[in-house]
Protein backbone atom coordinates (compact mmCIF):
# COMPACT_ATOMS: atom_id res chain seq x y z
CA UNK A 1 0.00 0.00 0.00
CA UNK A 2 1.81 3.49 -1.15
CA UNK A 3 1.35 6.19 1.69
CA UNK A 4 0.08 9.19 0.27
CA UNK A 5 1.61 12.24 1.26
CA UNK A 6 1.96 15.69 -0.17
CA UNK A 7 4.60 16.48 -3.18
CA UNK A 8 6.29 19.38 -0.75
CA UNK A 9 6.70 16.74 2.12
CA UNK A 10 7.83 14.10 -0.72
CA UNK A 11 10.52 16.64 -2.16
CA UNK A 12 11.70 17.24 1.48
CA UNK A 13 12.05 13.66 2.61
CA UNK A 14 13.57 13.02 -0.97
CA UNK A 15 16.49 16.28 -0.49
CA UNK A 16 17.38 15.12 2.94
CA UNK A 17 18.09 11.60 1.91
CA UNK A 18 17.61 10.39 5.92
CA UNK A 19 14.14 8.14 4.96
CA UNK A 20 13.02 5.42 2.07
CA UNK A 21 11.15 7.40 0.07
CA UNK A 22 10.33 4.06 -1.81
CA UNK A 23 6.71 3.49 0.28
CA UNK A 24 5.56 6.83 -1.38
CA UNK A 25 6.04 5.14 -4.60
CA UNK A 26 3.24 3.79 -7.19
CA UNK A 27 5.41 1.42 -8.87
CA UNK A 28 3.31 -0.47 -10.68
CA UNK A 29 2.75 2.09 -13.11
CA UNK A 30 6.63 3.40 -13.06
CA UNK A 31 8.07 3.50 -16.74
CA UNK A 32 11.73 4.34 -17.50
CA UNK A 33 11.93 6.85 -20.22
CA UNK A 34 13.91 5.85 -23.58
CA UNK A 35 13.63 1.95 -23.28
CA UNK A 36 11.36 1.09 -25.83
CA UNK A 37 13.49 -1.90 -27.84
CA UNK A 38 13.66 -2.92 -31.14
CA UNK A 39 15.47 -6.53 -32.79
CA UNK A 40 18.73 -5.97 -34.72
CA UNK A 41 20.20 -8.82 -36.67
CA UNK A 42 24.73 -8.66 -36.78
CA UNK A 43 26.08 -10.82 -38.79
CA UNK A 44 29.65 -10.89 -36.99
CA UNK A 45 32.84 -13.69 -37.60
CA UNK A 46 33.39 -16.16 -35.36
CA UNK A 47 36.15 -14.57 -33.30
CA UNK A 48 34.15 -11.72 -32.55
CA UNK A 49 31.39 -14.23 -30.68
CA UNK A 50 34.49 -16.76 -29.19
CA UNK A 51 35.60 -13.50 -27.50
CA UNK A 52 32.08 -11.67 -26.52
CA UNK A 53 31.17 -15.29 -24.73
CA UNK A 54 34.46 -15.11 -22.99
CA UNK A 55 33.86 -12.17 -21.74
CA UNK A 56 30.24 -12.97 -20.82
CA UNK A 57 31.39 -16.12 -19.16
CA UNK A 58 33.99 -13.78 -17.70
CA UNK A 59 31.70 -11.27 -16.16
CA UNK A 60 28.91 -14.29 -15.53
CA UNK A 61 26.23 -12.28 -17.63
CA UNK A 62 25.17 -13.42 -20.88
CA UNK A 63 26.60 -12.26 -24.22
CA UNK A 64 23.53 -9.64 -25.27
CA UNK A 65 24.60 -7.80 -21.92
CA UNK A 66 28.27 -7.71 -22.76
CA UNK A 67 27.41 -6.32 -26.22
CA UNK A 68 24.51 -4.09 -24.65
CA UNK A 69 27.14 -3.15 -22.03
CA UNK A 70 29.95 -2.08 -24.92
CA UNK A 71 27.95 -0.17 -27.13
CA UNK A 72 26.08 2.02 -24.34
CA UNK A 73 30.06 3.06 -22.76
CA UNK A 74 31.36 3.52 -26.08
CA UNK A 75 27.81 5.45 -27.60
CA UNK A 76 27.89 7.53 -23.82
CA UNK A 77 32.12 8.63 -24.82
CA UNK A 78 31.86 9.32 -28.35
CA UNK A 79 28.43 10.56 -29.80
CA UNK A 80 26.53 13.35 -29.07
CA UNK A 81 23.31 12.46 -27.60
CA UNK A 82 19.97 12.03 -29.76
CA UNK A 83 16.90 12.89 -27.95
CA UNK A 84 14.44 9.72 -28.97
């Protein structure tokens, strides 16, 4: 059950940090902004996926993450961002 309380109380508890602001929450409903998804199919040689599952196996997460991992640090460094 999500105590209801009002927003100036909310932004105070939130600014001093000292209480879980969590139980003020509706997070059934909570969306995070800019994840819609969409399939891509790589083609990519053989030493590319020997090495990605290494490092999966290496990190014990599976391959997609390593690859979703890379291109998100290497996007975040290098590109200007695109407002989706």
């Amino acid at each position: 059950m999500v105590k209801t309380i009002k927003s100036e109380e909310f932004d105070r508890l939130f600014d001093e940090g000292k209480d879980d602001i969590v139980e003020h929450l509706d997070l059934s409903s909570a969306r995070r902004p800019n994840r819609k998804t969409r399939k891509v199919n790589v083609d990519l040689p053989e030493w590319m996926i020997v090495s990605l599952d290494a490092e999966a196996d290496r990190l014990a997460i599976n391959r997609q993450a390593v690859i979703k991992t890379w291109l998100a640090e290497r996007i975040d460094g290098d590109l200007p961002r695109i407002k989706v």
